[in-house]
Protein backbone atom coordinates (compact mmCIF):
# COMPACT_ATOMS: atom_id res chain seq x y z
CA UNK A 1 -99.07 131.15 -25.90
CA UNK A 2 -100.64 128.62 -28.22
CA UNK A 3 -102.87 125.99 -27.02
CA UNK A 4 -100.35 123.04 -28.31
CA UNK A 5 -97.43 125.03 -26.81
CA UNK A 6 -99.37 125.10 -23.61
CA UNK A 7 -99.84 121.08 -23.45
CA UNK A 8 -96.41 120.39 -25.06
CA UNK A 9 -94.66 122.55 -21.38
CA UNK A 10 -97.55 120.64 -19.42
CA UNK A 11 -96.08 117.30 -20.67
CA UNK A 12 -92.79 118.68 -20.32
CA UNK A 13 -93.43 119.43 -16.72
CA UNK A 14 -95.08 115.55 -15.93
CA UNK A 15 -91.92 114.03 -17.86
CA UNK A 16 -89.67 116.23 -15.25
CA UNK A 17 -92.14 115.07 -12.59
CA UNK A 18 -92.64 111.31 -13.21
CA UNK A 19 -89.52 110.49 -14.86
CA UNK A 20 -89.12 109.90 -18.26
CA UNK A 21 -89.99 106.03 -19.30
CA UNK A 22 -86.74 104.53 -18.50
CA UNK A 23 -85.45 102.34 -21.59
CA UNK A 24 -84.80 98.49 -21.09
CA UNK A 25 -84.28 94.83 -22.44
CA UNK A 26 -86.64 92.69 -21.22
CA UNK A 27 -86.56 89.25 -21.40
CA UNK A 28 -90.36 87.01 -20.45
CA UNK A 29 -90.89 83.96 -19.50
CA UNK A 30 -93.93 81.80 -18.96
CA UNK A 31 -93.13 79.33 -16.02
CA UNK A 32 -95.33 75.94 -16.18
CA UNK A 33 -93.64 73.65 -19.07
CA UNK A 34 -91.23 75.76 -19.71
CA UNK A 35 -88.39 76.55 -17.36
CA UNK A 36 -89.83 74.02 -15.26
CA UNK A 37 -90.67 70.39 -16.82
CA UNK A 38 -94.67 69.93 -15.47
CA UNK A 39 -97.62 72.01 -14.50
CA UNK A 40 -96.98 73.74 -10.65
CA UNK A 41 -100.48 74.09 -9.86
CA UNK A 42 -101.33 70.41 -11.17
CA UNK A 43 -98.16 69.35 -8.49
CA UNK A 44 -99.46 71.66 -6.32
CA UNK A 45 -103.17 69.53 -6.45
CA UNK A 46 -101.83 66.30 -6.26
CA UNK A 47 -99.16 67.19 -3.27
CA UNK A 48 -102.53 68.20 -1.75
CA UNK A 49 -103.57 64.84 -2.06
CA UNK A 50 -100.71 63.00 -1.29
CA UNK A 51 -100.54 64.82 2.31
CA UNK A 52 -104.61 64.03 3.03
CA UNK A 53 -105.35 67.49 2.57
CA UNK A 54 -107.96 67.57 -0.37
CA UNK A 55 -109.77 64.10 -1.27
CA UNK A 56 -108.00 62.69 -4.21
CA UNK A 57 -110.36 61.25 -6.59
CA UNK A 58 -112.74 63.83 -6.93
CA UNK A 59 -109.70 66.61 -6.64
CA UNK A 60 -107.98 64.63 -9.21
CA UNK A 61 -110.85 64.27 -11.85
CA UNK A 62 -111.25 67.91 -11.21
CA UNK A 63 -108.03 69.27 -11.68
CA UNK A 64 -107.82 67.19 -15.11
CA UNK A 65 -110.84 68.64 -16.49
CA UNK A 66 -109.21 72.08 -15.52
CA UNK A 67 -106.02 70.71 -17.65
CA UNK A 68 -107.88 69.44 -20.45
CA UNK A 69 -109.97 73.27 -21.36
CA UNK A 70 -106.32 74.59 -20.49
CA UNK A 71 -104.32 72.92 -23.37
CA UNK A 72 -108.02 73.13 -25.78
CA UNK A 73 -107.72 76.57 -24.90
CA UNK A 74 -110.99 76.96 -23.20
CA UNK A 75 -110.19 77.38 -19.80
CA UNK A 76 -112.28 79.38 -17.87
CA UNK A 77 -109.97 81.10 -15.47
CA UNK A 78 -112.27 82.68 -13.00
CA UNK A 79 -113.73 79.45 -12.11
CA UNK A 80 -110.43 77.59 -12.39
CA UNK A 81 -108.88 80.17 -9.65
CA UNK A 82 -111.93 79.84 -7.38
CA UNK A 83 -110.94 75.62 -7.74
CA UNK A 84 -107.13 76.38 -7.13
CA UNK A 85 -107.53 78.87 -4.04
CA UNK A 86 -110.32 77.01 -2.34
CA UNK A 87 -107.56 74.85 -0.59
CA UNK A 88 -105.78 78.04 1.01
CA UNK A 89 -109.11 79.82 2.24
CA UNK A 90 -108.55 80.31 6.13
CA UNK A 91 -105.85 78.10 6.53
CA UNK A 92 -102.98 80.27 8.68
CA UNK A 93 -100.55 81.11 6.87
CA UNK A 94 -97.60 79.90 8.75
CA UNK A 95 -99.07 76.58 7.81
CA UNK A 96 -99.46 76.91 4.17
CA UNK A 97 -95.52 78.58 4.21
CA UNK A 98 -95.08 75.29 5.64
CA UNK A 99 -96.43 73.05 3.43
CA UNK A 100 -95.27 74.89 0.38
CA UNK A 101 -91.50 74.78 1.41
CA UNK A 102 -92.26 70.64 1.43
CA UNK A 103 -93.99 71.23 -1.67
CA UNK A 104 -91.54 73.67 -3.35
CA UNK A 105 -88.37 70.41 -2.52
CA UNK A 106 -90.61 67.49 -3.26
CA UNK A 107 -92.12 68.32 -6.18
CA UNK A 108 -90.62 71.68 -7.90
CA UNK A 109 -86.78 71.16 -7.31
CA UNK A 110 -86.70 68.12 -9.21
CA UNK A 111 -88.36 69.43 -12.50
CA UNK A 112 -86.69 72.70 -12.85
CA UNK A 113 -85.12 72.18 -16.24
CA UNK A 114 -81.22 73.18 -16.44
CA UNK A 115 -81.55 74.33 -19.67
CA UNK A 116 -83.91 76.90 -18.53
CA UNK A 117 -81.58 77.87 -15.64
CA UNK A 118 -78.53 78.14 -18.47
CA UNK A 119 -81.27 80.42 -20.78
CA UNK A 120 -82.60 82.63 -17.76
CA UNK A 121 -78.59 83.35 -16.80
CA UNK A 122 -77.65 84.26 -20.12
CA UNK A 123 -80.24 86.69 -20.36
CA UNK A 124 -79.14 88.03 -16.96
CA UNK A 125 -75.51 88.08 -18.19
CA UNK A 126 -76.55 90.27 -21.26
CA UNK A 127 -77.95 92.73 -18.57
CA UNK A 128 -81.87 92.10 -19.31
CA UNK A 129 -84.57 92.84 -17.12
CA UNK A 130 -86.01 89.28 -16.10
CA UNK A 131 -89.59 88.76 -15.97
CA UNK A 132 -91.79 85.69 -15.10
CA UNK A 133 -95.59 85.93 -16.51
CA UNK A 134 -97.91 83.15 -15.21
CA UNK A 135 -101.17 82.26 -14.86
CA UNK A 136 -100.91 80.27 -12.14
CA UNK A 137 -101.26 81.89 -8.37
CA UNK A 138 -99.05 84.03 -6.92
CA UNK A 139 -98.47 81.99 -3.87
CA UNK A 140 -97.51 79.23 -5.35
CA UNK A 141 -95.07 80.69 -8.10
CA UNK A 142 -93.30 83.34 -5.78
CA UNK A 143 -90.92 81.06 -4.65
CA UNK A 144 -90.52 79.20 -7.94
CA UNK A 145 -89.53 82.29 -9.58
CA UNK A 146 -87.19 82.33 -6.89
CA UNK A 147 -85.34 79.14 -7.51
CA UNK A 148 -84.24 81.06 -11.01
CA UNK A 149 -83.41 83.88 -9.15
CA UNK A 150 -86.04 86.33 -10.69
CA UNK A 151 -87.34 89.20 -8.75
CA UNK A 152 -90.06 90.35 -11.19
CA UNK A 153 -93.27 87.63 -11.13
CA UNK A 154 -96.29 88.90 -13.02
CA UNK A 155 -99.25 85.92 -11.21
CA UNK A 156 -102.41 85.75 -10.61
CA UNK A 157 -103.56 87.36 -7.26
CA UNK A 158 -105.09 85.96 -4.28
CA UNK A 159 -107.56 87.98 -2.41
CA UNK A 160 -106.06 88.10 1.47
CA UNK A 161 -108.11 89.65 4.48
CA UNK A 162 -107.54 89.48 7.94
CA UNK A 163 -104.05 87.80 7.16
CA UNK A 164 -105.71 85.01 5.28
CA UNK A 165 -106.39 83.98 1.88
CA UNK A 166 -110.33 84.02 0.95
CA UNK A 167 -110.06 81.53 -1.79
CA UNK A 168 -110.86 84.16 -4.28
CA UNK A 169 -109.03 85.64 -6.59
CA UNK A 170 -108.00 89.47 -7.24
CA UNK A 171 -107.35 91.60 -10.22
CA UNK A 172 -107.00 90.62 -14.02
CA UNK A 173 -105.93 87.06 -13.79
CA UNK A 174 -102.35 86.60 -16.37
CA UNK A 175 -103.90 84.09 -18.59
CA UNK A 176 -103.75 84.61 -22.18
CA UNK A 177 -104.78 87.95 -23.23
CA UNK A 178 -104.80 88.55 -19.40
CA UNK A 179 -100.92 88.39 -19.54
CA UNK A 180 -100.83 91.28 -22.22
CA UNK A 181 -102.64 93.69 -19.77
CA UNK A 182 -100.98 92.56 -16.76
CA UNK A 183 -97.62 93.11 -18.74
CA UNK A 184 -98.60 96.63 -19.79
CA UNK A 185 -99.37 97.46 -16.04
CA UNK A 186 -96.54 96.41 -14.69
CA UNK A 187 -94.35 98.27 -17.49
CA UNK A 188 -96.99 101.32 -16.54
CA UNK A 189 -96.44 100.64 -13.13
CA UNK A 190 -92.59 100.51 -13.07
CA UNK A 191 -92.35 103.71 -16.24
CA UNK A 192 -90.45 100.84 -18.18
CA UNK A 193 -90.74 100.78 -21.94
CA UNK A 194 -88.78 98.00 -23.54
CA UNK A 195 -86.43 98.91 -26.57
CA UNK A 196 -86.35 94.57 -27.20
CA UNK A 197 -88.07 91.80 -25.90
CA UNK A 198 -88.22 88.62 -25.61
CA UNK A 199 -90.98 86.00 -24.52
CA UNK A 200 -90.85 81.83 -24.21
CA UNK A 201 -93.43 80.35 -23.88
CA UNK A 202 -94.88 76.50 -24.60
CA UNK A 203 -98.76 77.10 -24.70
CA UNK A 204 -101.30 78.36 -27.43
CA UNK A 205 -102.58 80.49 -25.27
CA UNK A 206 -99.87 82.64 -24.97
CA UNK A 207 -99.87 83.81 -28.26
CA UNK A 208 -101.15 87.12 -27.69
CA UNK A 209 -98.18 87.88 -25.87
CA UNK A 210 -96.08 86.50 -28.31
CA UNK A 211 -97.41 88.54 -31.13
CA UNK A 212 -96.24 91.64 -29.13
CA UNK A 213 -93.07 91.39 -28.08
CA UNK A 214 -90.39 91.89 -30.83
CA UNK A 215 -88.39 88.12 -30.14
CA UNK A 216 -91.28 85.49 -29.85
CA UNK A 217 -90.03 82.17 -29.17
CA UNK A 218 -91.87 78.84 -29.04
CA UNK A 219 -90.46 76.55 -26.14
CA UNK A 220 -91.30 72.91 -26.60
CA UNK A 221 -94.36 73.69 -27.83
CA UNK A 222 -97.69 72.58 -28.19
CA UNK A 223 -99.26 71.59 -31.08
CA UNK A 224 -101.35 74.58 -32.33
CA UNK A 225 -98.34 76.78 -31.00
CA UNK A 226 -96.22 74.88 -33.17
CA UNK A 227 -98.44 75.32 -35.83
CA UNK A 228 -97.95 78.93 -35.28
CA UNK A 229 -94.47 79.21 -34.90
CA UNK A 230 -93.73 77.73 -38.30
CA UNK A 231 -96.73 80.15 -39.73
CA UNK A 232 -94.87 83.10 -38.28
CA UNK A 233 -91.37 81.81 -38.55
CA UNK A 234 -90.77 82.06 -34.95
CA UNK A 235 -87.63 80.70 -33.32
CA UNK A 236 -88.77 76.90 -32.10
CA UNK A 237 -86.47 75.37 -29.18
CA UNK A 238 -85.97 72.79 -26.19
CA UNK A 239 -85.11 73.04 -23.25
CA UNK A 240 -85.89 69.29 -22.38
């Protein structure tokens, strides 16, 4: 038997093994100023605030610095996760459930656009795999992504031990070309391999992922994204 006869019934035998990639629609979404109206992680900061829990002014000046590299599109992530998980870091986690469930109906609930609700159902309707791709932590998202009903949350990770969150952060962070390898993961991960796809998004920094999927579509966007959009005639919509 030839060599390339030999690898072509060894790949034959890992397809029968694995599973053959399983064929899909899948339909992305970024989260923060998209489906919902505002930033969750800048709520998240100034809920802190509001309950006593961080000290506001300097917390505040902080988290707008963060905010303003974010939409200039020089965020450095690592150092913004190490400011946006310091505030879990030993606290029992009972506690933080707590807090976010106050959180998740004082602040979230009322910013969760309807249009985005109508736009995540109609995708669901058409039978399309539903996926949310953030950059902002896990914990705080998780339930977000639940209020849409959306199973699938690609976040970035906080580092637990001991039943606690360290502060620090885990893994490849999903912000900007971080989503594209988080995405490819999880469709490693799961032996998906999308046929379409779709991805909305409001930020210039998501347009790596944009360029890859094969229906990029610019939701209220930004300036440079809109800039973009037009350059690569890309769908432009609101959901404001």
């Amino acid at each position: 038997m030839s060599q390339s006869a030999l690898q072509r019934r060894r790949d034959a035998s890992l397809n029968n093994h694995f599973g053959q990639p399983k064929s899909m629609k899948l339909a992305i979404f970024d989260l923060d100023n998209t489906l919902i109206g505002e930033d969750s992680d800048h709520l998240w900061g100034q809920y802190l605030c509001e309950q006593g829990l961080m000290e506001g002014e300097t917390h505040s000046a902080e988290q707008e610095r963060y905010y303003a590299d974010y939409k200039a599109g020089k965020l450095d992530i690592h150092e913004f996760l190490a400011f946006q998980l310091a505030p879990l870091a030993g606290v029992d986690m009972d506690v933080l459930h707590s807090r976010r469930r106050r959180f998740i109906e004082e602040k979230i609930k009322p910013v969760v656009l309807e249009k985005a609700i109508d736009l995540v159902d109609e995708h669901r309707r058409k039978g399309h795999t539903l996926l949310i791709v953030t950059a902002t932590n896990q914990f705080i998202t998780e339930p977000i992504a639940g209020l849409f009903g959306v199973d699938n949350l690609i976040a970035s990770e906080a580092e637990v031990k001991n039943g606690v969150y360290t502060g620090k952060a885990k893994g490849i962070p999903s912000y900007a070309r971080g989503k594209v390898e988080r995405l490819k993961m999880w469709l490693n991960e799961h032996g998906y391999e999308p046929e379409e796809s779709w991805f909305y998004s409001d930020s210039h920094n998501d347009i790596p992922l944009l360029r890859i999927v094969t229906h990029p579509v610019a939701v209220d966007p930004d300036d440079v994204l809109l800039a973009e959009a037009k350059k690569q005639d890309w769908p432009v919509i609101s959901l404001r």
